[in-house]
PDB file of N, CA and C in Angstrom:
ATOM      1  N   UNK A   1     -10.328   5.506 -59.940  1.00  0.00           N
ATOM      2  CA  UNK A   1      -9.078   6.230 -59.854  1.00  0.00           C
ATOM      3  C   UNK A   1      -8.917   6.751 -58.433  1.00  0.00           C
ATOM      4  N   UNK A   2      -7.601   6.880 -57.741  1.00  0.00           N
ATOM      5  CA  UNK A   2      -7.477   7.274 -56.750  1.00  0.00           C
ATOM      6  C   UNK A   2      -6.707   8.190 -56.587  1.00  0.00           C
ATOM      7  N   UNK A   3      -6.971   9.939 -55.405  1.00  0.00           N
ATOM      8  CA  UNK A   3      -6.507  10.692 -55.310  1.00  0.00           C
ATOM      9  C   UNK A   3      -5.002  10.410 -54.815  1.00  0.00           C
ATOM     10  N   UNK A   4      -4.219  11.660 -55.373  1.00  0.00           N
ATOM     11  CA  UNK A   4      -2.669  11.215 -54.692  1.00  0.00           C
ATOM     12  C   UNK A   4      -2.337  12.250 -54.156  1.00  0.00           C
ATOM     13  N   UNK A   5      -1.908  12.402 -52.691  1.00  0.00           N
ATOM     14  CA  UNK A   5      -1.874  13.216 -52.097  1.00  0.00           C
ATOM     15  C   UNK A   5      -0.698  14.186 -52.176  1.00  0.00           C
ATOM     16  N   UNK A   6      -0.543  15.623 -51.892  1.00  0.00           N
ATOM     17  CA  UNK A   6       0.487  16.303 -52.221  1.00  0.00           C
ATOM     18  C   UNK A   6       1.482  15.701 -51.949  1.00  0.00           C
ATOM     19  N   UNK A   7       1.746  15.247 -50.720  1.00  0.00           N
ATOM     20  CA  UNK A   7       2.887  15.247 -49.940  1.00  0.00           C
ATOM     21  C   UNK A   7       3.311  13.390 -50.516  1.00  0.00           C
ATOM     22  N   UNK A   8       3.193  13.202 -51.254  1.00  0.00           N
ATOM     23  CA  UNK A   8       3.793  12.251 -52.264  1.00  0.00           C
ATOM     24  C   UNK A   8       3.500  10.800 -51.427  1.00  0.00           C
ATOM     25  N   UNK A   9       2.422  10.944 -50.080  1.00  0.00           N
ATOM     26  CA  UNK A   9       2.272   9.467 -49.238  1.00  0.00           C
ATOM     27  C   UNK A   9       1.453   8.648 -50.627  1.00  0.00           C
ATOM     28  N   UNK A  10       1.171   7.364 -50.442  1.00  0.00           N
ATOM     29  CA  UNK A  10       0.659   6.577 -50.881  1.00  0.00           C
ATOM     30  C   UNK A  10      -0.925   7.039 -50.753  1.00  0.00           C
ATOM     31  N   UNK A  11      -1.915   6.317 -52.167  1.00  0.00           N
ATOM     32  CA  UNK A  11      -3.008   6.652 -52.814  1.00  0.00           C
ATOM     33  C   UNK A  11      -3.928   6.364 -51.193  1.00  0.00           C
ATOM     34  N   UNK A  12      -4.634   6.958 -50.935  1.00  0.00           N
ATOM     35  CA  UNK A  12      -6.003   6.314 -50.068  1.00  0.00           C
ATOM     36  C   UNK A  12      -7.045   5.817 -51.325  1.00  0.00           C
ATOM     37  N   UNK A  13      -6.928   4.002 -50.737  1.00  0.00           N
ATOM     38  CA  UNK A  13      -7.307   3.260 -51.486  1.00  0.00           C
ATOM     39  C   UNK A  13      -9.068   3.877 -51.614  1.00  0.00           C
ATOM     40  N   UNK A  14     -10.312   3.336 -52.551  1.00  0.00           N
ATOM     41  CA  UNK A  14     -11.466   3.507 -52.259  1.00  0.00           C
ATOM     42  C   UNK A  14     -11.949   1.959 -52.297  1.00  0.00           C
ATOM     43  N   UNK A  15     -13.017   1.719 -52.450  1.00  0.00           N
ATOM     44  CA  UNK A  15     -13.853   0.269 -52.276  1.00  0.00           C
ATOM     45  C   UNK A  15     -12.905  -0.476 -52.992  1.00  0.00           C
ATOM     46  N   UNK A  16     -12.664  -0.298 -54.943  1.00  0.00           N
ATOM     47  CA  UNK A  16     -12.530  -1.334 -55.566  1.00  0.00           C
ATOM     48  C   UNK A  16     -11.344  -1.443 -55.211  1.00  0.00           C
ATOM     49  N   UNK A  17     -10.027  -0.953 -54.599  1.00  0.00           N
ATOM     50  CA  UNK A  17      -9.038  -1.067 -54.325  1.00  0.00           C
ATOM     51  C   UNK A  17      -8.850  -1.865 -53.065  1.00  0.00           C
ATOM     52  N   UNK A  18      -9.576  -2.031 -52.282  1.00  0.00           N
ATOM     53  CA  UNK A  18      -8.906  -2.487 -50.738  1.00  0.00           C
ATOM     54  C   UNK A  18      -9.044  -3.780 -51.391  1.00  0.00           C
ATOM     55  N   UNK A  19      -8.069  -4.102 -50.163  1.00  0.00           N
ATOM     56  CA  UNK A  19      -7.476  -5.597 -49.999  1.00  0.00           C
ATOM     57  C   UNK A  19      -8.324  -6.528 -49.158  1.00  0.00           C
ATOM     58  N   UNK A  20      -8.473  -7.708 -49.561  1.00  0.00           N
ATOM     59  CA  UNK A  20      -8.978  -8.702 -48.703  1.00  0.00           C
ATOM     60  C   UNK A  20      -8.781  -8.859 -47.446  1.00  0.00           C
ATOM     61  N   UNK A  21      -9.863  -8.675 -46.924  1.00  0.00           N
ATOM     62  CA  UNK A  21      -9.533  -8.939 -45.380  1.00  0.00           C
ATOM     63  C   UNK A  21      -9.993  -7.843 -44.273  1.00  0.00           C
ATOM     64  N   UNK A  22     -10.055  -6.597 -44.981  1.00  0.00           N
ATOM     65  CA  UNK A  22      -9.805  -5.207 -44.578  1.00  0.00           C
ATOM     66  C   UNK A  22     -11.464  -5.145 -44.211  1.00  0.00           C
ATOM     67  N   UNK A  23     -11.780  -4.476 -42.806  1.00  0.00           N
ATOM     68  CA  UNK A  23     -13.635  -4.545 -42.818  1.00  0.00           C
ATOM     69  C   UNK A  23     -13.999  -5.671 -41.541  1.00  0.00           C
ATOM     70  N   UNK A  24     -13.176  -6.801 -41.529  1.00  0.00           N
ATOM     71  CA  UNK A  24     -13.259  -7.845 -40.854  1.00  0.00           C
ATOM     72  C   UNK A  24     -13.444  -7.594 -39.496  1.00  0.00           C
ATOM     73  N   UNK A  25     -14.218  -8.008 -38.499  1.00  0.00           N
ATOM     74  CA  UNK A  25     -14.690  -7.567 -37.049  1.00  0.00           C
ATOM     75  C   UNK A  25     -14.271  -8.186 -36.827  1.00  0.00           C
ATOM     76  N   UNK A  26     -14.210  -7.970 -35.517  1.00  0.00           N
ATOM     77  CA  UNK A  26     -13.021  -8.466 -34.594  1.00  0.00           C
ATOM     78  C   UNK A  26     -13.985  -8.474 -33.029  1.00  0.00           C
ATOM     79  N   UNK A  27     -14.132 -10.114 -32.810  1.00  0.00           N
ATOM     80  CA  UNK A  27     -14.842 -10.791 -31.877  1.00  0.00           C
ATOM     81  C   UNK A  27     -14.155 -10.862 -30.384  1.00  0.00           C
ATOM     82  N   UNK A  28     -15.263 -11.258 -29.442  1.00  0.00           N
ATOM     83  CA  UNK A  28     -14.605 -11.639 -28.299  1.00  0.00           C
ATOM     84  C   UNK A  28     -13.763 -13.204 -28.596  1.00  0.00           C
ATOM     85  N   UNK A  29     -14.719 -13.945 -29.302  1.00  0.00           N
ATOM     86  CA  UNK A  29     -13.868 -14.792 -29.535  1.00  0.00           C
ATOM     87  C   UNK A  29     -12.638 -14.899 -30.456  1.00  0.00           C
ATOM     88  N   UNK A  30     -11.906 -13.927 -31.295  1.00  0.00           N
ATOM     89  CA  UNK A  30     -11.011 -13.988 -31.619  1.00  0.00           C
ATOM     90  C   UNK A  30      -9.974 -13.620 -30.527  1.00  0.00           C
ATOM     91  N   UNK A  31     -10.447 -12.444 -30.175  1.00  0.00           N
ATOM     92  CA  UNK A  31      -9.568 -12.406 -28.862  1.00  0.00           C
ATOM     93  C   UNK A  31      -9.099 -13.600 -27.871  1.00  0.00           C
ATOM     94  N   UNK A  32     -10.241 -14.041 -27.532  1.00  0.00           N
ATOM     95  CA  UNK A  32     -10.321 -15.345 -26.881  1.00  0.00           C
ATOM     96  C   UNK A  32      -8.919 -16.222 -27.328  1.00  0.00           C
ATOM     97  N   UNK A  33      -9.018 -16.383 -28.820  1.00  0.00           N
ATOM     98  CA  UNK A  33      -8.204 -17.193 -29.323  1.00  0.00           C
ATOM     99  C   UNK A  33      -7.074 -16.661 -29.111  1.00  0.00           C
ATOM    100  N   UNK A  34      -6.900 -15.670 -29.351  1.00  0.00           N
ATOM    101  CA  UNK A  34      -5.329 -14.565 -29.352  1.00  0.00           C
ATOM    102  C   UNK A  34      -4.468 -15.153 -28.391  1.00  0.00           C
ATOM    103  N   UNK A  35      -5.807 -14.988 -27.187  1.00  0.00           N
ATOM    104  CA  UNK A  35      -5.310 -15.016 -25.885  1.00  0.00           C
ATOM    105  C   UNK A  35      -5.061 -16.700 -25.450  1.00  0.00           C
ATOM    106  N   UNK A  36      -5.393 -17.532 -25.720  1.00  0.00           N
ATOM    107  CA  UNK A  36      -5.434 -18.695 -25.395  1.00  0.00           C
ATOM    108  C   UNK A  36      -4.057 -19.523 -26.128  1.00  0.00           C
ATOM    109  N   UNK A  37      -3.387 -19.029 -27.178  1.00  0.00           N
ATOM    110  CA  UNK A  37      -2.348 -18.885 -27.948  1.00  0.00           C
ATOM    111  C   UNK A  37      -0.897 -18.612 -27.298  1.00  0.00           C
ATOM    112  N   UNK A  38      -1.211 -17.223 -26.799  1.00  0.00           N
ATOM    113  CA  UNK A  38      -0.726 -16.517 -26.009  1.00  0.00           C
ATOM    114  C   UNK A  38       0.199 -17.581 -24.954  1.00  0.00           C
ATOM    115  N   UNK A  39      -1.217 -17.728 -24.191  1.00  0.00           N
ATOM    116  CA  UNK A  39      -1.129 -18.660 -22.686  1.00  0.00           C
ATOM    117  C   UNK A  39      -0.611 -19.890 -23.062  1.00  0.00           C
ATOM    118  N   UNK A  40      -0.514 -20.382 -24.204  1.00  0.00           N
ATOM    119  CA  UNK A  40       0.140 -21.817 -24.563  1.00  0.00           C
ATOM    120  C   UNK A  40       1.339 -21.749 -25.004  1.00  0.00           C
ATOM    121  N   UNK A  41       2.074 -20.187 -25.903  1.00  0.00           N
ATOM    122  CA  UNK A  41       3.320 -20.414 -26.031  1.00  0.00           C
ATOM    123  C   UNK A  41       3.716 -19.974 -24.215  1.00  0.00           C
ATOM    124  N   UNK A  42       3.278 -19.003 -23.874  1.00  0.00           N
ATOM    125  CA  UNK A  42       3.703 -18.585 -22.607  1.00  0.00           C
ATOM    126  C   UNK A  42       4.309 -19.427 -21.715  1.00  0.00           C
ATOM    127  N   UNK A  43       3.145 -20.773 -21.275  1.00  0.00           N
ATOM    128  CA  UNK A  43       3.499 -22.088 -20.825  1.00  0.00           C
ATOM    129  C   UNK A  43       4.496 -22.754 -21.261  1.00  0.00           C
ATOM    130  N   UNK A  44       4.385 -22.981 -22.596  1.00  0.00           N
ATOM    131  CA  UNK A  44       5.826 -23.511 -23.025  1.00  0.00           C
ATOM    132  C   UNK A  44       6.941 -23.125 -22.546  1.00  0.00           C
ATOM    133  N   UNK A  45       7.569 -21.916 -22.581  1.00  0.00           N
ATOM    134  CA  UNK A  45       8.371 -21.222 -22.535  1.00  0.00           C
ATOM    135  C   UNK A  45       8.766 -21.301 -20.711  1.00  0.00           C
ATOM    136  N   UNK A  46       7.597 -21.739 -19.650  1.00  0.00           N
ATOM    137  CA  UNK A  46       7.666 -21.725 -18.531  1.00  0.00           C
ATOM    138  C   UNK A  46       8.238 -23.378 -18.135  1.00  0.00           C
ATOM    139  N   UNK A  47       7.608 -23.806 -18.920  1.00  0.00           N
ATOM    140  CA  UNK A  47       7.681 -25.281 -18.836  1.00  0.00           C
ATOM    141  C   UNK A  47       9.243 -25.737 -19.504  1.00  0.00           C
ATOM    142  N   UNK A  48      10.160 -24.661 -20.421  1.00  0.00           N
ATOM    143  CA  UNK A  48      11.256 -25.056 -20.864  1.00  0.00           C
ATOM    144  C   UNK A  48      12.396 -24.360 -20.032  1.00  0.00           C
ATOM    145  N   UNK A  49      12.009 -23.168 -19.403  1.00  0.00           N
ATOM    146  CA  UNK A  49      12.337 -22.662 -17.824  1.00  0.00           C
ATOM    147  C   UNK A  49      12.852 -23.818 -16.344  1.00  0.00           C
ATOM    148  N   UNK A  50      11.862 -23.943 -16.337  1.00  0.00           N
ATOM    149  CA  UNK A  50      11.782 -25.232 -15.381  1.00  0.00           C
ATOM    150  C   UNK A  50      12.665 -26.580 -15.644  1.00  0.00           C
ATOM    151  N   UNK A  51      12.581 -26.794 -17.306  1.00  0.00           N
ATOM    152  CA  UNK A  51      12.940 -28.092 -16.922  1.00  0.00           C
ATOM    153  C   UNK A  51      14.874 -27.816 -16.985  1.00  0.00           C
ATOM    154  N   UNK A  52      14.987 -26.601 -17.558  1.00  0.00           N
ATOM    155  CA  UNK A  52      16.728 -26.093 -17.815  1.00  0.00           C
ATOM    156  C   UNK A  52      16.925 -25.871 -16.302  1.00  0.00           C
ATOM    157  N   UNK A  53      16.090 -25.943 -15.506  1.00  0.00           N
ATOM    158  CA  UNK A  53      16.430 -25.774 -13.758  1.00  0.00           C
ATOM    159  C   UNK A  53      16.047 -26.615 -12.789  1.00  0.00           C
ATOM    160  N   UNK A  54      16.454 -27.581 -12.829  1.00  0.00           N
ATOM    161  CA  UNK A  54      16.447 -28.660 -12.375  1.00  0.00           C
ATOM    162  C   UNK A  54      17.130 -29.120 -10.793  1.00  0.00           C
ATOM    163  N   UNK A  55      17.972 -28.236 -10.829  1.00  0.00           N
ATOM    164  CA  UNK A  55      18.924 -28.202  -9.527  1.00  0.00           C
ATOM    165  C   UNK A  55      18.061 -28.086  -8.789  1.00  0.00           C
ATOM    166  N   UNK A  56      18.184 -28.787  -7.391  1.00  0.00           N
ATOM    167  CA  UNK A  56      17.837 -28.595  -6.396  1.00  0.00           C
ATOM    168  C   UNK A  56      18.016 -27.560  -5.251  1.00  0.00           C
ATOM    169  N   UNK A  57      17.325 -26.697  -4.593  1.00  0.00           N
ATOM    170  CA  UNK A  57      17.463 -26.098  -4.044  1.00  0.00           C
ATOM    171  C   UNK A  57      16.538 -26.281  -2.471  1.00  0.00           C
ATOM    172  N   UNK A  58      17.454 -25.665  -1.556  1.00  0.00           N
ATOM    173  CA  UNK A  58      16.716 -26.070  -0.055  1.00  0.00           C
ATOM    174  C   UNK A  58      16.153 -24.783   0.389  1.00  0.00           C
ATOM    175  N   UNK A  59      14.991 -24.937   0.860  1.00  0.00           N
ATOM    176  CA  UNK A  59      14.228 -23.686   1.346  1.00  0.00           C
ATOM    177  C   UNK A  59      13.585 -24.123   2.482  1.00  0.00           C
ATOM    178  N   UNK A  60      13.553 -23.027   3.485  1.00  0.00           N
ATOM    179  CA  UNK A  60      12.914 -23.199   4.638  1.00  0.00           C
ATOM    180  C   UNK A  60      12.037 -22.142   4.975  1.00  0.00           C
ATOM    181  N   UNK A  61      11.036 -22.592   5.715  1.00  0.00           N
ATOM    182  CA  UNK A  61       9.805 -20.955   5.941  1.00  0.00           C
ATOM    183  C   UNK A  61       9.533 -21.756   7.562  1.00  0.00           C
ATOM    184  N   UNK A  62       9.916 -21.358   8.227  1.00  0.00           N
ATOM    185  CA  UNK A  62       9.373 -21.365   9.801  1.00  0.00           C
ATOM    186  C   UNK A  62      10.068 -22.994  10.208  1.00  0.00           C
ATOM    187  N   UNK A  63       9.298 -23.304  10.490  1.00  0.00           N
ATOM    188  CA  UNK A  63       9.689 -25.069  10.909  1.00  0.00           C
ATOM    189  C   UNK A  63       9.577 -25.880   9.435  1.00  0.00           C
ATOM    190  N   UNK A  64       8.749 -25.619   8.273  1.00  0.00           N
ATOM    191  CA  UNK A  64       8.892 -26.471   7.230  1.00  0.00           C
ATOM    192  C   UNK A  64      10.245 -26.708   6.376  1.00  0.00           C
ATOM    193  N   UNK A  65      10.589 -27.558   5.619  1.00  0.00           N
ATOM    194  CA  UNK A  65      11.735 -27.410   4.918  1.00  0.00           C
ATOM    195  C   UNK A  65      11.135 -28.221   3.697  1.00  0.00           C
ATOM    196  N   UNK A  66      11.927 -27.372   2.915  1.00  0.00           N
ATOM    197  CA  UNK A  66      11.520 -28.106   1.349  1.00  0.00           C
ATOM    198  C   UNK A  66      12.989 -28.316   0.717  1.00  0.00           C
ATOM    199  N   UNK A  67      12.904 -29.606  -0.365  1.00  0.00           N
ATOM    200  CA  UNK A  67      14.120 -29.859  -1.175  1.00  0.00           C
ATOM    201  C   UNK A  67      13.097 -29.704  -3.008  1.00  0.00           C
ATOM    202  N   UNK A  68      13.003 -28.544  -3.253  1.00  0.00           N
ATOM    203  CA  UNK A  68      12.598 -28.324  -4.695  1.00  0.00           C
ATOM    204  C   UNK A  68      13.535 -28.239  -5.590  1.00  0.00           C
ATOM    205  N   UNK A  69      13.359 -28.177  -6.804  1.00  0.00           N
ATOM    206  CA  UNK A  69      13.983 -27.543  -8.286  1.00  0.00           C
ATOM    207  C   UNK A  69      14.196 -26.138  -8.276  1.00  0.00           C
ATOM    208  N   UNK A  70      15.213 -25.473  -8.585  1.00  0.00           N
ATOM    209  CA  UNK A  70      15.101 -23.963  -8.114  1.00  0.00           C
ATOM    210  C   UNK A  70      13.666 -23.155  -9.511  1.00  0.00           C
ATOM    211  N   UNK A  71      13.570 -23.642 -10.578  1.00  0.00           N
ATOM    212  CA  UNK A  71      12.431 -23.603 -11.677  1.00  0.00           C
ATOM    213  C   UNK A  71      11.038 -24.212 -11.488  1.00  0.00           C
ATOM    214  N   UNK A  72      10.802 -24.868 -10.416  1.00  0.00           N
ATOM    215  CA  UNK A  72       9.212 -24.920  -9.557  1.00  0.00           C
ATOM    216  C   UNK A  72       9.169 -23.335  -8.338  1.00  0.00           C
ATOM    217  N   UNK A  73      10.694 -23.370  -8.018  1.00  0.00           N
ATOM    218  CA  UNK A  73      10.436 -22.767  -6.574  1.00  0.00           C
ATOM    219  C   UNK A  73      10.143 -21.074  -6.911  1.00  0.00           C
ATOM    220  N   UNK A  74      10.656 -20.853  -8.355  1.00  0.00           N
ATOM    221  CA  UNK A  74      10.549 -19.577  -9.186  1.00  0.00           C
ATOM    222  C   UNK A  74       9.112 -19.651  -9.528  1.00  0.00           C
ATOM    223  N   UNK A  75       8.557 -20.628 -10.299  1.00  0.00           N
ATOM    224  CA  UNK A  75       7.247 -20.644 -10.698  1.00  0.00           C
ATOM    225  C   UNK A  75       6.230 -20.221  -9.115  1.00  0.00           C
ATOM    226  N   UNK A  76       6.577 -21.161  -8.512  1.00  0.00           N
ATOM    227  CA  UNK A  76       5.533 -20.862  -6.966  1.00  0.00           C
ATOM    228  C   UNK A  76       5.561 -19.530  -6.605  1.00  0.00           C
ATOM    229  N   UNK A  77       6.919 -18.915  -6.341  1.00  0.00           N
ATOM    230  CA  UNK A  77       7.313 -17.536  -6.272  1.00  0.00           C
ATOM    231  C   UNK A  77       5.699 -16.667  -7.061  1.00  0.00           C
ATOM    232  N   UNK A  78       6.039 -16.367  -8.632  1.00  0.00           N
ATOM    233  CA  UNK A  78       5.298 -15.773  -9.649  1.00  0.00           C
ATOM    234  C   UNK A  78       3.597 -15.905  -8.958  1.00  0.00           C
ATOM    235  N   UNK A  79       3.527 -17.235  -8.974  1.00  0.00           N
ATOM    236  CA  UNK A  79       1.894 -17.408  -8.781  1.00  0.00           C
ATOM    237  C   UNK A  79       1.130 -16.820  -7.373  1.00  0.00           C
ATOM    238  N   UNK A  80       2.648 -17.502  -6.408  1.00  0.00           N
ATOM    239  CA  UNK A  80       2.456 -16.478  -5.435  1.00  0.00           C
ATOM    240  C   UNK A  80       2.303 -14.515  -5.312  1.00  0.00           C
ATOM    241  N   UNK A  81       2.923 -14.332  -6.234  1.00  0.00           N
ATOM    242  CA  UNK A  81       2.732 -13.184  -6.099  1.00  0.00           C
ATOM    243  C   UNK A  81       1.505 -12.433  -7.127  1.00  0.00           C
ATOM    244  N   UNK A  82       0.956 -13.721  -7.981  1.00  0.00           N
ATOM    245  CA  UNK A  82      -0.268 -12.849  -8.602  1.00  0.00           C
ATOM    246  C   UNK A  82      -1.168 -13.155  -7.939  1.00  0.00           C
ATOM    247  N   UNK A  83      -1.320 -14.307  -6.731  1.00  0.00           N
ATOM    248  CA  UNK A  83      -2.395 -14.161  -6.223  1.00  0.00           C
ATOM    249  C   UNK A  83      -2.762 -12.692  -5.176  1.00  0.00           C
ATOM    250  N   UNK A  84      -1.237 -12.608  -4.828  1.00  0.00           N
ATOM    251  CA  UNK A  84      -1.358 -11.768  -3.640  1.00  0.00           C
ATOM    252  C   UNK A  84      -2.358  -9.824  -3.993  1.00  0.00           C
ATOM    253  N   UNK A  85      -1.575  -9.922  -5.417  1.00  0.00           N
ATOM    254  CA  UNK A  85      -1.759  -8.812  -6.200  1.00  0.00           C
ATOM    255  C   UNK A  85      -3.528  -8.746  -6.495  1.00  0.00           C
ATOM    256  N   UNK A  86      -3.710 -10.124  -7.153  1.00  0.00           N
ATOM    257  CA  UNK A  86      -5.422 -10.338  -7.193  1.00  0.00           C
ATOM    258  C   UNK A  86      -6.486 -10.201  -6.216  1.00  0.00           C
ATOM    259  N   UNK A  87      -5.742 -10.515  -4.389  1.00  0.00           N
ATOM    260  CA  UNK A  87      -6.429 -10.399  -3.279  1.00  0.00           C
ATOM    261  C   UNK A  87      -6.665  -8.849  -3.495  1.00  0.00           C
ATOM    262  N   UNK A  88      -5.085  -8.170  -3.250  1.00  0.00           N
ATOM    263  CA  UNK A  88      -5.238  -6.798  -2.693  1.00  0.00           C
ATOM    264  C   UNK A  88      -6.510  -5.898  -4.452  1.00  0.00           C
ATOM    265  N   UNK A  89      -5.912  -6.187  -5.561  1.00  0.00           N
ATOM    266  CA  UNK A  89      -6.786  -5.636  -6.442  1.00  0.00           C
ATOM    267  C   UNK A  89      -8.598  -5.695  -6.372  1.00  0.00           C
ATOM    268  N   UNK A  90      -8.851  -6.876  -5.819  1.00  0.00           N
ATOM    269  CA  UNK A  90      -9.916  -7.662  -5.564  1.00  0.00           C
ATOM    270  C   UNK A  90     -10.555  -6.619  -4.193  1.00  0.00           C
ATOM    271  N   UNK A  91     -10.099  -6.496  -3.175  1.00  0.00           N
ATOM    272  CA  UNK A  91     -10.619  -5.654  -2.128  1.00  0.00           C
ATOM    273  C   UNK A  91     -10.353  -4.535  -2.792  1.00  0.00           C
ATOM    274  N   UNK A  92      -9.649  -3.766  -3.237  1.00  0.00           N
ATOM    275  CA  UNK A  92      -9.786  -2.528  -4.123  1.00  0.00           C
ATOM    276  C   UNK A  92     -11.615  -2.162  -5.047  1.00  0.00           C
ATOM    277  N   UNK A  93     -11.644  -3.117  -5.684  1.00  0.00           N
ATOM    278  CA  UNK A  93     -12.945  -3.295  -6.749  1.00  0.00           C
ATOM    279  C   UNK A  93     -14.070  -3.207  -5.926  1.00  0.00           C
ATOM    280  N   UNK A  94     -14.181  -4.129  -4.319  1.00  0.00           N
ATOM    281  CA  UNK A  94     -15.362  -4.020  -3.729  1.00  0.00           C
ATOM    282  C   UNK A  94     -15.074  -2.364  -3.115  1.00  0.00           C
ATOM    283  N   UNK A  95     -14.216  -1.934  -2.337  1.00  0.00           N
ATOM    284  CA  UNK A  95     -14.003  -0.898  -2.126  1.00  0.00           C
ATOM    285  C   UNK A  95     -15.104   0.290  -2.987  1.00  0.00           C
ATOM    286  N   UNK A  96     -14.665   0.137  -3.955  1.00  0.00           N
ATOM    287  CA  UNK A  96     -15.168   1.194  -5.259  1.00  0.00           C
ATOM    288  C   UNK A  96     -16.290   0.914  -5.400  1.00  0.00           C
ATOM    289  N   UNK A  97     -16.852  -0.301  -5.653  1.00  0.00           N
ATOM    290  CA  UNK A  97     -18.057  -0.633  -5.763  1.00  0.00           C
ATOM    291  C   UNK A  97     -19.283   0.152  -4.630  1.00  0.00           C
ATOM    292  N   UNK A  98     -18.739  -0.581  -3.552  1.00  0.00           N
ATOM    293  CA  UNK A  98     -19.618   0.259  -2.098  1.00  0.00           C
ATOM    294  C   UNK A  98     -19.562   1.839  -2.116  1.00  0.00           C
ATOM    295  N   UNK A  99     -18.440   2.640  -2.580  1.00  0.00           N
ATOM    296  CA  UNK A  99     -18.483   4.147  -2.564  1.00  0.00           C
ATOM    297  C   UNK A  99     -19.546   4.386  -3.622  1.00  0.00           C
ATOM    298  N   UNK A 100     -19.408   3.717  -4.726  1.00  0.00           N
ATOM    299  CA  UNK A 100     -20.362   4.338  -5.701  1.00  0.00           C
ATOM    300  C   UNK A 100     -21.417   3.521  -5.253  1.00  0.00           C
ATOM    301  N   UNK A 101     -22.311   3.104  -4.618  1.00  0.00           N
ATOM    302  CA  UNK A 101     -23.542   2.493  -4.362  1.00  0.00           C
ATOM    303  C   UNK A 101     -23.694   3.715  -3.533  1.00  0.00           C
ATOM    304  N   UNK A 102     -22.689   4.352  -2.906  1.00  0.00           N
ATOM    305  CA  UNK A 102     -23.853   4.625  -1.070  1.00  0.00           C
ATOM    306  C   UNK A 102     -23.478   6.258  -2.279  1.00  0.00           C
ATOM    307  N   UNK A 103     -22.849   7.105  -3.448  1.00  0.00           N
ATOM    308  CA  UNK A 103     -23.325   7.821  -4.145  1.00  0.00           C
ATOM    309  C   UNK A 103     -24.044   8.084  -4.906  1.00  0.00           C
ATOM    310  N   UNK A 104     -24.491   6.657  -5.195  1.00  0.00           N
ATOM    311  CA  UNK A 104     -25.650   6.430  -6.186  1.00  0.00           C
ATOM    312  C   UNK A 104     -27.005   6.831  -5.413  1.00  0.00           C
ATOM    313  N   UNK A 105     -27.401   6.020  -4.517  1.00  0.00           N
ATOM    314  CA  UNK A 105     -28.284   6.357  -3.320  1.00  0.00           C
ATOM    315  C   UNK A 105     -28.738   8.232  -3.082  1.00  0.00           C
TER     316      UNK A 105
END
């Protein structure tokens, strides 16, 4: 039998009551999977981006010139800018790292 609480919420189930499933750990590799899921509709969705942008577009950076898709030149954009983010985050981490070594010391 299960207690019912004043305030009229629903029973807190005990053992023989819970539902299947409930208890279940939760792995790196499920995550893994979550995430790998994730990254495949994500792609899709980049890849159906791209191909609805097809137009050509002209870009120039110094003396080079390019004739791209304006949906590659967006994608390059993005990647470009997570690398840039990963450099500067990346010297951040060693940063921190070396302060706490020479406090550890």
């Amino acid at each position: 039998m299960t207690a019912v609480p004043a305030s009229g919420a629903e029973p807190t189930p005990n053992k023989d009551t819970q539902k299947k499933g409930q208890g279940v750990l939760k792995t790196r590799a499920g995550y893994a999977w979550v995430g790998l899921v994730a990254a495949a509709v994500l792609g899709i969705v980049v890849l159906i981006f791209i191909l609805q942008n097809l137009e050509q577009a002209h870009v120039q950076l110094f003396t080079w010139q390019w004739n791209l898709p304006i949906g590659v030149l967006v994608l390059l954009a993005v990647i470009m800018g997570a690398l840039v983010t990963a450099l500067v985050g990346g010297y951040r981490i060693l940063q921190l790292r070396r302060a706490a070594k020479k406090t550890a010391k």
